[in-house]
C-alpha atoms as a PDB file:
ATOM      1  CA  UNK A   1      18.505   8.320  -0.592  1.00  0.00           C
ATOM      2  CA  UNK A   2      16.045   9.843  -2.936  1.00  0.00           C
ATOM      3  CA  UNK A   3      12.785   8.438  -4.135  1.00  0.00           C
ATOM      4  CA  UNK A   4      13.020   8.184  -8.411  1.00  0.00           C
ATOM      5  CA  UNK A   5      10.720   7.247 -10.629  1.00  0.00           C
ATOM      6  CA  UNK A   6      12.174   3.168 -10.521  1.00  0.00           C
ATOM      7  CA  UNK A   7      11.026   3.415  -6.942  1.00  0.00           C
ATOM      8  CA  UNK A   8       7.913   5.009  -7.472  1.00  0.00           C
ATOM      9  CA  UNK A   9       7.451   2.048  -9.826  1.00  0.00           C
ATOM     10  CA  UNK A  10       7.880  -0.377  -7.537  1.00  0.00           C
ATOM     11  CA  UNK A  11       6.017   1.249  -4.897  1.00  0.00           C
ATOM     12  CA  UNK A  12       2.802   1.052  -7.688  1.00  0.00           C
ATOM     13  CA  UNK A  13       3.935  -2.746  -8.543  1.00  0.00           C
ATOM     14  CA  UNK A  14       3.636  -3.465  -4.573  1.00  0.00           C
ATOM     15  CA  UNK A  15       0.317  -2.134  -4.058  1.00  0.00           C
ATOM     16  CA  UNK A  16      -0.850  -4.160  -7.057  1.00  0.00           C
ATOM     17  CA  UNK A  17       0.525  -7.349  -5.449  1.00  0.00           C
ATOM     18  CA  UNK A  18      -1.028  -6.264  -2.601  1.00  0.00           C
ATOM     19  CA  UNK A  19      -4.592  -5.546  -3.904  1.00  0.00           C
ATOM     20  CA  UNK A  20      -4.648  -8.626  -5.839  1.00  0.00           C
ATOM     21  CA  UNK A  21      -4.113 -10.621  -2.957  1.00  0.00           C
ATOM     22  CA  UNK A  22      -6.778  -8.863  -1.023  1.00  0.00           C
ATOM     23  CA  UNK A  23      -9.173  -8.966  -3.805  1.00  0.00           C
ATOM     24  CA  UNK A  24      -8.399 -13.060  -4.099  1.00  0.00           C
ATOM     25  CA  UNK A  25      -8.646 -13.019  -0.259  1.00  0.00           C
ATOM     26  CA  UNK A  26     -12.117 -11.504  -0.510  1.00  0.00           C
ATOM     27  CA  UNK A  27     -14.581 -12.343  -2.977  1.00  0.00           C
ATOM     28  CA  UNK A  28     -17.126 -10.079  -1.388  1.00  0.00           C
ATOM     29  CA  UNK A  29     -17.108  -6.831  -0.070  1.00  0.00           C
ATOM     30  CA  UNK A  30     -13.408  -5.322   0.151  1.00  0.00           C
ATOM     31  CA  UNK A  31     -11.994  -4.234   3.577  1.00  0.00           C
ATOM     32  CA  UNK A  32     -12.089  -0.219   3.939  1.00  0.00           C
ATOM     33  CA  UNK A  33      -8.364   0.414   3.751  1.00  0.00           C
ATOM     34  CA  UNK A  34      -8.476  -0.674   0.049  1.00  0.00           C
ATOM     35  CA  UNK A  35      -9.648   2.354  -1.323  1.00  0.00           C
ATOM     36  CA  UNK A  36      -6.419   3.869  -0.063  1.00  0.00           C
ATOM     37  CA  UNK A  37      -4.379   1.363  -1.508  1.00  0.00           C
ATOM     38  CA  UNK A  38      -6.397   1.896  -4.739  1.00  0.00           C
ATOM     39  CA  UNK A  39      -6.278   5.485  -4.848  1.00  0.00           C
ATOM     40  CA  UNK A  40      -2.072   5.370  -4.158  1.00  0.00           C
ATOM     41  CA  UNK A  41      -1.957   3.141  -7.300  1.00  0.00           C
ATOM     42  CA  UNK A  42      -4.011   6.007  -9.115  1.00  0.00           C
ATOM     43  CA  UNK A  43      -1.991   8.808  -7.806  1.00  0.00           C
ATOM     44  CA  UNK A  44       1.166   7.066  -9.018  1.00  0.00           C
ATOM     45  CA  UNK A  45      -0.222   6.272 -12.499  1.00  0.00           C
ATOM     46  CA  UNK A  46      -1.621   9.719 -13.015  1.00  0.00           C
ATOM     47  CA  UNK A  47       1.644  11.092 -11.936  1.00  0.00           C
ATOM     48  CA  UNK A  48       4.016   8.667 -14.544  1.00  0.00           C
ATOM     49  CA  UNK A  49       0.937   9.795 -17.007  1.00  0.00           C
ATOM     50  CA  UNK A  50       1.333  13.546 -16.586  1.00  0.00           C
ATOM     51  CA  UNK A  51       4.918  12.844 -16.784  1.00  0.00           C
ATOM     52  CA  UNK A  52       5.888  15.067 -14.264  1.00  0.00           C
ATOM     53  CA  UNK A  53       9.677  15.011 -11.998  1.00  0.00           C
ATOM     54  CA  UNK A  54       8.177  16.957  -8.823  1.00  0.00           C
ATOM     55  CA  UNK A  55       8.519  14.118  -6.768  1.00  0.00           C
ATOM     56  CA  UNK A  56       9.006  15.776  -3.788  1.00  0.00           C
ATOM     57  CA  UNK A  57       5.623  17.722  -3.966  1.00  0.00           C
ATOM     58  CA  UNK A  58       3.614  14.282  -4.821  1.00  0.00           C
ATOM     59  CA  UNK A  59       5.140  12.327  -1.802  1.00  0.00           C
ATOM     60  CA  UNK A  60       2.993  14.079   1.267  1.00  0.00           C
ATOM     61  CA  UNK A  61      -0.433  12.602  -1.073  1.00  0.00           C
ATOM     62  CA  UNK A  62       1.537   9.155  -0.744  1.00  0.00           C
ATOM     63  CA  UNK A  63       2.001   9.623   2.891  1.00  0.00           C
ATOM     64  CA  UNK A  64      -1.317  11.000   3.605  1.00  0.00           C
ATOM     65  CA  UNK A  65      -3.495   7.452   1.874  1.00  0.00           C
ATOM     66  CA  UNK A  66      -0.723   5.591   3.603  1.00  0.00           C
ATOM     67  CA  UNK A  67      -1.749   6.870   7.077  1.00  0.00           C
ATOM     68  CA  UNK A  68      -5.242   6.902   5.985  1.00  0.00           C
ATOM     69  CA  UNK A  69      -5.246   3.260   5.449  1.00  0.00           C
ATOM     70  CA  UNK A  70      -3.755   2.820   8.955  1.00  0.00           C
ATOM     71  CA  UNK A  71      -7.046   4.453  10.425  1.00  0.00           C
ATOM     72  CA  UNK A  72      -7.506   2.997  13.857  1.00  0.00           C
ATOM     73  CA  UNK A  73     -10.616   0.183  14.325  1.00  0.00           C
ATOM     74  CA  UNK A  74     -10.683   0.111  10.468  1.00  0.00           C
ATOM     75  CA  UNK A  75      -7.531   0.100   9.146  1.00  0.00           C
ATOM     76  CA  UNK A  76      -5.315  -2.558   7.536  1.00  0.00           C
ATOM     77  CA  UNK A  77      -3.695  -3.408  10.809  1.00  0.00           C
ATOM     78  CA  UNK A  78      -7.206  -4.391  12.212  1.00  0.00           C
ATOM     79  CA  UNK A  79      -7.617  -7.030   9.099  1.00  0.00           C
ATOM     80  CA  UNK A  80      -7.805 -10.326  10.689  1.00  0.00           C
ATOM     81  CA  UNK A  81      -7.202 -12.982   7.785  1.00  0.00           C
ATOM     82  CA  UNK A  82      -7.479 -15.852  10.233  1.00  0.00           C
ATOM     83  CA  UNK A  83      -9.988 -14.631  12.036  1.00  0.00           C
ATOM     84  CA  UNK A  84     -12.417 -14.421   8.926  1.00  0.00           C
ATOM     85  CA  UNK A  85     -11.192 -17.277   7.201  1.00  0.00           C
ATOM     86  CA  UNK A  86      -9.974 -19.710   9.582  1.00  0.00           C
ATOM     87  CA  UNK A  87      -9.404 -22.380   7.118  1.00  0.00           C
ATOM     88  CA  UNK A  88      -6.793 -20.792   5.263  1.00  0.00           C
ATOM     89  CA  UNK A  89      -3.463 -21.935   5.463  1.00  0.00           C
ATOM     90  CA  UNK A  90      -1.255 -20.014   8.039  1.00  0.00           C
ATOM     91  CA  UNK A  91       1.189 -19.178   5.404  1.00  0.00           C
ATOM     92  CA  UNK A  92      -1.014 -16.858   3.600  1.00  0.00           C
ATOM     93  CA  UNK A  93      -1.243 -14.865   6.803  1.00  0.00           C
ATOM     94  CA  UNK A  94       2.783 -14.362   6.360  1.00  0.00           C
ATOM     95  CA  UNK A  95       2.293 -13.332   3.034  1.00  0.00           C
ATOM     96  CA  UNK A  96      -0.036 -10.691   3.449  1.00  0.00           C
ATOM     97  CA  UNK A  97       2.313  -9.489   5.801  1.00  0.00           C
ATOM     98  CA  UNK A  98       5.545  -9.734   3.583  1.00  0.00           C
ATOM     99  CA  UNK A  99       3.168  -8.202   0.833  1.00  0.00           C
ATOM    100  CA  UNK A 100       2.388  -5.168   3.469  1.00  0.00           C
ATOM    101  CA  UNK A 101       5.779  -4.863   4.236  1.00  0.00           C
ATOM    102  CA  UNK A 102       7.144  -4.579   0.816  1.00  0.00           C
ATOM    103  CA  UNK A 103       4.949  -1.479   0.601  1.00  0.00           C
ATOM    104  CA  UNK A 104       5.159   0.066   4.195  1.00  0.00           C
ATOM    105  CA  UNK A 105       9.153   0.412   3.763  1.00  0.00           C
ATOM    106  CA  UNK A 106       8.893   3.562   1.502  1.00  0.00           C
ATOM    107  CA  UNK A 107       6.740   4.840   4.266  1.00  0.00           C
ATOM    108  CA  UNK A 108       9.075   4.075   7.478  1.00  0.00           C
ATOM    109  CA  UNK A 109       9.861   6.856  10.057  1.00  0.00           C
ATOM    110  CA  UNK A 110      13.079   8.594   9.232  1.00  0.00           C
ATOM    111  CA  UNK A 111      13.679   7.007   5.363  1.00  0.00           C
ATOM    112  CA  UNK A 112      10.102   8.766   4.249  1.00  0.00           C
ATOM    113  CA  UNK A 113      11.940  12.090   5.670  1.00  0.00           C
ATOM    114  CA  UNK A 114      15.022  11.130   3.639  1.00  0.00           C
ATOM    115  CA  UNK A 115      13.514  10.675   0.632  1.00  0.00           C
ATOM    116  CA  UNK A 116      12.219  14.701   0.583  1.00  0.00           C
END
């Protein structure tokens, strides 16, 4: 399977979800990993801007902000939603993580290799 620009599209449309939700989430001060979430949205929107087709040479800066935002003690797999609001409902919790999922599948071991 090759990544195309529909993918890439959804892969931007998935981080906004995402960032919405996080912004909603927190009306203060935004957890680290969203600045790597941010700046994937920006790389993707430059790229569909400069109108480019050398996908395969703008996937490793994908990969690279999606490992960055996995950075250990700060990353988005330390984010806690119950622990820092423990009022919300439980559900939310499951959506973050169907929301982090729908991203972290163009990033899997093995398809992200399959896709250069």
């Amino acid at each position: 399977m090759k990544m195309g620009r529909e993918e890439l599209k959804d892969l931007r449309d998935g981080l906004v979800r995402l960032m919405e939700f996080i912004r909603n989430m927190e009306q203060g001060e935004l957890p680290d990993f969203y600045r790597y979430f941010d700046t994937m949205k920006n790389n993707i929107e430059i790229f569909f801007f400069v109108g480019t087709d050398d996908i395969e040479d703008f996937l490793p800066v994908l990969e690279r902000d999606w490992k960055a935002s996995h950075t250990r003690f700060i990353g988005v797999q330390e984010y806690d939603l119950r622990r820092d609001h423990p009022d919300i409902d439980p559900m939310l919790s499951l959506y973050f993580a169907s929301l982090l999922s729908d991203v972290g599948k163009y990033f899997e071991r093995g398809r992200a290799e399959a896709l250069l």
